[in-house]
Protein backbone atom coordinates (compact mmCIF):
# COMPACT_ATOMS: atom_id res chain seq x y z
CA UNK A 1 23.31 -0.40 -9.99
CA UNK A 2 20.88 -3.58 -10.63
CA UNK A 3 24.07 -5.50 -10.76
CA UNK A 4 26.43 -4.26 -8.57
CA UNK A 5 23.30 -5.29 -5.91
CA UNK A 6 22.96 -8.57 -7.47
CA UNK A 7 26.37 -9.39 -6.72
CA UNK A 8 26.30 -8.18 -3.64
CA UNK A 9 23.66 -10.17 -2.72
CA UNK A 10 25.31 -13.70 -4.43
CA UNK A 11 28.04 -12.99 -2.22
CA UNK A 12 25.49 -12.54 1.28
CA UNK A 13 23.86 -16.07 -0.14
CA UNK A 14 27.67 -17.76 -0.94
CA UNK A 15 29.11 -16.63 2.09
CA UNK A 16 26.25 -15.97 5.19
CA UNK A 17 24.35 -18.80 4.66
CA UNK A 18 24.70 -22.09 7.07
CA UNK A 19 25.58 -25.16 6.54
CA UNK A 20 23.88 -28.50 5.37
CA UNK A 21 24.70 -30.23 8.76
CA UNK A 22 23.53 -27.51 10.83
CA UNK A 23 20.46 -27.08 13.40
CA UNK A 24 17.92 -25.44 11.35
CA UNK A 25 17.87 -21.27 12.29
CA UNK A 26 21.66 -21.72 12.83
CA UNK A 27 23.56 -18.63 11.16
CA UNK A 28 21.28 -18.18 8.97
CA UNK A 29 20.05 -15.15 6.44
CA UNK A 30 16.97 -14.12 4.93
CA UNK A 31 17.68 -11.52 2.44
CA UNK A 32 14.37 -9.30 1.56
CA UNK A 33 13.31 -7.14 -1.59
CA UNK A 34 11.08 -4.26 -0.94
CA UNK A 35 9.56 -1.43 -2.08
CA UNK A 36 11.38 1.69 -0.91
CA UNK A 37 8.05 3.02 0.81
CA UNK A 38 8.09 -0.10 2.90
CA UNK A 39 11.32 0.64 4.83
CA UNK A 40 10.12 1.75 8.25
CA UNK A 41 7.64 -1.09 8.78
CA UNK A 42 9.65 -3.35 7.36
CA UNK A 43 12.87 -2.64 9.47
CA UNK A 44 10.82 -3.06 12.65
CA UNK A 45 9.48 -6.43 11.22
CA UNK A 46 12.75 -7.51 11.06
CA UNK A 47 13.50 -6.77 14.49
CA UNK A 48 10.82 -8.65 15.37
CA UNK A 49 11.76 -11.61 13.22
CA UNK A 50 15.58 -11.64 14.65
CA UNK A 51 14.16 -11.53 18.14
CA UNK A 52 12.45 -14.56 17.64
CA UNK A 53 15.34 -16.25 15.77
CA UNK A 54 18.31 -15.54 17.68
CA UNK A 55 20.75 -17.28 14.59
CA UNK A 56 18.76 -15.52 11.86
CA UNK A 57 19.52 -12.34 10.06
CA UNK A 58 17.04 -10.66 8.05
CA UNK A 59 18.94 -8.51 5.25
CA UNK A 60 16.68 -6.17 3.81
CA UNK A 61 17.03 -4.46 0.36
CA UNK A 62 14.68 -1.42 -0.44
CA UNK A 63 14.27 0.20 -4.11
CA UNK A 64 11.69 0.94 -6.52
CA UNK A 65 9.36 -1.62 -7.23
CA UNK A 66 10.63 -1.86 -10.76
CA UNK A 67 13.63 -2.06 -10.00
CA UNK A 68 13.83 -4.79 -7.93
CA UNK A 69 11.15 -6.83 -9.83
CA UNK A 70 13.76 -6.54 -12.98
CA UNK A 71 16.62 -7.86 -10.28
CA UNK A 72 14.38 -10.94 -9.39
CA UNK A 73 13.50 -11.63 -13.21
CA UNK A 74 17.10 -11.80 -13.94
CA UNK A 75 18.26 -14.13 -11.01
CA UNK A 76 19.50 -12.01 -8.05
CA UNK A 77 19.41 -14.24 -5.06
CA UNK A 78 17.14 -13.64 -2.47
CA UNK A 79 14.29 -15.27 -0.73
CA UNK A 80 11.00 -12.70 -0.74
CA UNK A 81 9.65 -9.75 -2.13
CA UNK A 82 7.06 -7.38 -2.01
CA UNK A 83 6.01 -4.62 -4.28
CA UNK A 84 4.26 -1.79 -4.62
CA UNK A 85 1.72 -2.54 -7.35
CA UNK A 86 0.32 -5.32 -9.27
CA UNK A 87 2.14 -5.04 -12.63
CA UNK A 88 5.93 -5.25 -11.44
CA UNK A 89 5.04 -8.36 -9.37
CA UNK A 90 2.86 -9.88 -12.80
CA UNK A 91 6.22 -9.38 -14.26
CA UNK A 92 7.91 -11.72 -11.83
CA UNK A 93 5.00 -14.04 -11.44
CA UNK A 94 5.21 -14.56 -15.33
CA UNK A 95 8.80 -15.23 -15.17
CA UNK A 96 8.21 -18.17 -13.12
CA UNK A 97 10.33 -16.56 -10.52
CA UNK A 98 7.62 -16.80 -7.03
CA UNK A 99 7.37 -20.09 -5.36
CA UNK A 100 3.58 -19.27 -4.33
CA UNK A 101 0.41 -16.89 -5.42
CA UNK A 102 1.69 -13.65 -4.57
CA UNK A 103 -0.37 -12.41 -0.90
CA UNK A 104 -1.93 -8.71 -0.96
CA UNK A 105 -0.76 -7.47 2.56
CA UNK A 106 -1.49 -3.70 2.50
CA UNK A 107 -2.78 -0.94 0.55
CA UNK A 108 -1.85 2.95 0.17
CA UNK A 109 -2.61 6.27 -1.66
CA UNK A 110 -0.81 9.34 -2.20
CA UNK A 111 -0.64 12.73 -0.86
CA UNK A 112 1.13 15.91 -0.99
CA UNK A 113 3.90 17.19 1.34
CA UNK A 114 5.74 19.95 1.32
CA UNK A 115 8.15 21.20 4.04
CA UNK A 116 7.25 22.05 7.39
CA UNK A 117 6.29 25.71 7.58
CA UNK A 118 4.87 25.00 3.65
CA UNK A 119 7.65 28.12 2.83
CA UNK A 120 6.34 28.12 -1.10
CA UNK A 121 2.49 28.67 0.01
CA UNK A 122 1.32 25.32 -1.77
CA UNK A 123 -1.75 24.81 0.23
CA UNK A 124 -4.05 23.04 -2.17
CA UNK A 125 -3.13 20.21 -5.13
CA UNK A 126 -4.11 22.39 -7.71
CA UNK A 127 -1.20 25.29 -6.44
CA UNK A 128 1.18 22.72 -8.20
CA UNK A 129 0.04 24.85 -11.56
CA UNK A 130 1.51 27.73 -10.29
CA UNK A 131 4.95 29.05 -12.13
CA UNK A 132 6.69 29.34 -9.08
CA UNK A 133 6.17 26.44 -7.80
CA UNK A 134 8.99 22.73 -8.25
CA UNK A 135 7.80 19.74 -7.25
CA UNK A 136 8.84 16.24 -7.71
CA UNK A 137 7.57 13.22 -8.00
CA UNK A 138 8.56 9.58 -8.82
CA UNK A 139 9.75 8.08 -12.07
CA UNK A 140 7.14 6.38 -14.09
CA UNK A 141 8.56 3.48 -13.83
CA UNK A 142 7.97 3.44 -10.12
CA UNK A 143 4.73 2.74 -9.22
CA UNK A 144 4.73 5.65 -7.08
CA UNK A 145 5.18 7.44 -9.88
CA UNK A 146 2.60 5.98 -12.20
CA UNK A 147 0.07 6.57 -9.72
CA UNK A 148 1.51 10.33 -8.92
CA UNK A 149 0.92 11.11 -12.85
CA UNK A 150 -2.79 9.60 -12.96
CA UNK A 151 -3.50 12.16 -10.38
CA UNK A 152 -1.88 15.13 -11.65
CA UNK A 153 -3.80 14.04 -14.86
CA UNK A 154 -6.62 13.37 -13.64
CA UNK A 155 -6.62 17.23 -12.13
CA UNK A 156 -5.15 18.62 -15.12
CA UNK A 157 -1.76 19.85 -13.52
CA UNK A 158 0.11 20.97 -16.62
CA UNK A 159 3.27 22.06 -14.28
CA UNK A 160 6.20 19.86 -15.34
CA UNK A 161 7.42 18.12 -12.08
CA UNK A 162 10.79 19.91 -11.09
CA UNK A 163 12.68 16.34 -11.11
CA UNK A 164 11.39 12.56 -11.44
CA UNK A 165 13.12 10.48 -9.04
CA UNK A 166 13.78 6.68 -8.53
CA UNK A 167 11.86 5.77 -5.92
CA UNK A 168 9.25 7.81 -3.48
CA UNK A 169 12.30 7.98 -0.34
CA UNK A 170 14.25 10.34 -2.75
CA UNK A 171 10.67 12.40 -3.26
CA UNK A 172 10.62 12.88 0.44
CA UNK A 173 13.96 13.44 0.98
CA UNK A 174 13.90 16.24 -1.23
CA UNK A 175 10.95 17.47 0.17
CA UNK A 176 11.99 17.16 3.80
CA UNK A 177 15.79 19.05 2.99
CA UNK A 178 13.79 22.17 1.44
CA UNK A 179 14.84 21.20 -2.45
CA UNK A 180 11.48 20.71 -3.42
CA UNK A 181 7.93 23.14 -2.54
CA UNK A 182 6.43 19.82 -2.60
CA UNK A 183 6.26 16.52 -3.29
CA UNK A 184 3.82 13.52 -4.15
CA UNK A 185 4.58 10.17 -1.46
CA UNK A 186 2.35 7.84 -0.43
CA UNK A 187 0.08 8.74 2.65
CA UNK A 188 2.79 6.08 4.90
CA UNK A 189 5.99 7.96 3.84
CA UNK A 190 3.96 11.63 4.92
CA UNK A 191 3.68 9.60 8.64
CA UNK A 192 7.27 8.41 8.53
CA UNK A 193 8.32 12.16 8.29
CA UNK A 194 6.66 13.44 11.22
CA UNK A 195 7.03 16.94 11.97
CA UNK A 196 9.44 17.28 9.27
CA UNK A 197 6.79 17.49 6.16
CA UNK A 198 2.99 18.94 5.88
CA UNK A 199 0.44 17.30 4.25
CA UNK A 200 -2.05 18.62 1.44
CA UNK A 201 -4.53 16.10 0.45
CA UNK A 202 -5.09 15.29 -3.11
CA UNK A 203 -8.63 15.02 -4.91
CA UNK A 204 -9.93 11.66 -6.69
CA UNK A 205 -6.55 10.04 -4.61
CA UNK A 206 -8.91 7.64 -2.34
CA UNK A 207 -10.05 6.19 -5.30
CA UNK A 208 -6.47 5.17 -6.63
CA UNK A 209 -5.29 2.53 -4.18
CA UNK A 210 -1.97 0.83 -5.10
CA UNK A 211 -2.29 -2.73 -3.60
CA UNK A 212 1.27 -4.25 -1.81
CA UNK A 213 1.71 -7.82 -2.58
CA UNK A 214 4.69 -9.98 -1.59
CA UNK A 215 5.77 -13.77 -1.91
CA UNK A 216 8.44 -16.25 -1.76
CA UNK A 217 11.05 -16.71 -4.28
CA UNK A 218 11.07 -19.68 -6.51
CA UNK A 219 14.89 -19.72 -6.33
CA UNK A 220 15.28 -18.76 -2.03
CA UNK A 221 17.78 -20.66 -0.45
CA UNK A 222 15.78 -20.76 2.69
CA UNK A 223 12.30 -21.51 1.77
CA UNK A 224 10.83 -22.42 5.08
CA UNK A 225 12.02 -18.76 6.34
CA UNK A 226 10.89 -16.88 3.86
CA UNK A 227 7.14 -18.28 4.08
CA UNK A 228 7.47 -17.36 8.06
CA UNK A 229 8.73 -13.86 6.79
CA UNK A 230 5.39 -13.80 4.38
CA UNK A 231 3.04 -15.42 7.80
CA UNK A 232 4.43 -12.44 9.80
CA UNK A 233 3.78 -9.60 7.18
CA UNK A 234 -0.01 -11.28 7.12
CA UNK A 235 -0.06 -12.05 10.82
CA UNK A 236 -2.52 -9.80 13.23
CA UNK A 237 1.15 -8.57 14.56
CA UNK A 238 2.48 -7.12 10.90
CA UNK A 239 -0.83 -5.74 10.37
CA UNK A 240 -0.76 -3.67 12.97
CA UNK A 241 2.64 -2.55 12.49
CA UNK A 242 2.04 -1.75 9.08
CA UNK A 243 -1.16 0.22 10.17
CA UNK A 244 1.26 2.29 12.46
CA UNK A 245 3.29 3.50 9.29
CA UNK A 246 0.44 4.52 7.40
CA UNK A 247 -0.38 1.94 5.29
CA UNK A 248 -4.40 0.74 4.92
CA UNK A 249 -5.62 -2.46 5.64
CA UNK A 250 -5.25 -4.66 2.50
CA UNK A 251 -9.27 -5.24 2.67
CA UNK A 252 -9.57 -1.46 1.52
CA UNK A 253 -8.18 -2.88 -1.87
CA UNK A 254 -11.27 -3.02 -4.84
């Protein structure tokens, strides 16, 4: 999967990007890494960002933090990206592979869901200990799912999780299509879902904060785009958008 994106993403570089003798923003593209929970804000940046630049196509790519940190590390094209956590974007900062110091531009924690009319009865965190109960949350390679297993830890769930998926868009999806009782996402992707989920708050999870952090690529073929991409994320205007979705303002961050 890491590779078949990586070449898809050469060929968007080889074959969208515009020439050396043309006006700058002229058929341009500004492809984007980012964490899967970052999709809805993200999409409507990009909307913005077009709207602005009539020429300029923002092509956005969202997976799991780790995932896409690994992609960066071993030369996938693209111009910016943004993670989840601090330790998969160390990873790419000590490959050498950011042009900057990475920018923290939003926080989040986590939270139950489960579906809407909560059919399995979970109504508190600790119901996840109950037999007949399947939840899921995220690999631990994610940092969703990292952070999902220092809560369930740290409130000594001994349940197994049902599943452990690959980013925390598969946890909800499962959640929201009634495969799951429940599920742990981040308190943005429980807004993104509306009506469709419930939430049940989690104890101690206010005091785990995963911190978002993006920057330009070392390698981006458009370098002056990508650090407008990384002004607009930090802008009043992406704030606010990314206070819409859920996420918390990146001075909640310790």
């Amino acid at each position: 999967m890491r590779r078949a994106l990586a070449a898809a993403l050469l060929l968007c570089v080889a074959g969208c990007g515009g020439t050396t003798n043309a006006p700058p923003d002229s058929g341009r593209t500004l492809t984007v890494l980012a964490a899967a929970s970052l999709t809805e804000p993200f999409t409507a940046l990009a909307e913005d960002f077009e709207a602005e630049r009539t020429t300029v196509q923002v092509r956005l790519a969202f997976d799991s933090s780790a995932t896409l940190a690994g992609q960066v590390v071993q030369g996938a094209p693209a111009d910016v990206l943004a993670t989840a956590d601090d330790r998969t974007m160390a990873e790419v900062v000590a490959a050498g592979a950011t042009a900057v110091e990475p920018s923290l531009f939003a926080t989040n924690t986590m939270v139950l869901v489960v579906p809407a009319g909560n059919p399995a009865g979970v109504d508190t965190f600790a119901d996840l200990d109950r037999g007949d109960v399947a939840y899921v949350t995220c690999a631990d390679s994610a940092p969703c799912g990292a952070l999902g297993q220092s809560l369930l830890d740290a409130n000594g769930i001994e349940n197994e999780p049902s599943s452990l998926e690959v980013d925390v868009k598969a946890v909800l999806n499962k959640v929201v299509l009634d495969e799951a009782d429940a599920g742990l996402v981040y308190a943005s992707d429980a807004v993104a879902a509306g009506d469709a989920v419930e939430t049940v708050p989690i104890p101690g999870s206010e005091a785990r904060v995963n911190r978002y952090l993006l920057a330009p690529l070392r390698r981006s073929a458009q370098p002056d785009l990508a650090r407008a991409w990384v002004d607009l994320v930090l802008s009043g205007p992406g704030q606010a958008v990314l206070r819409d979705a859920g996420f918390g303002d990146r001075g909640r961050a310790p």
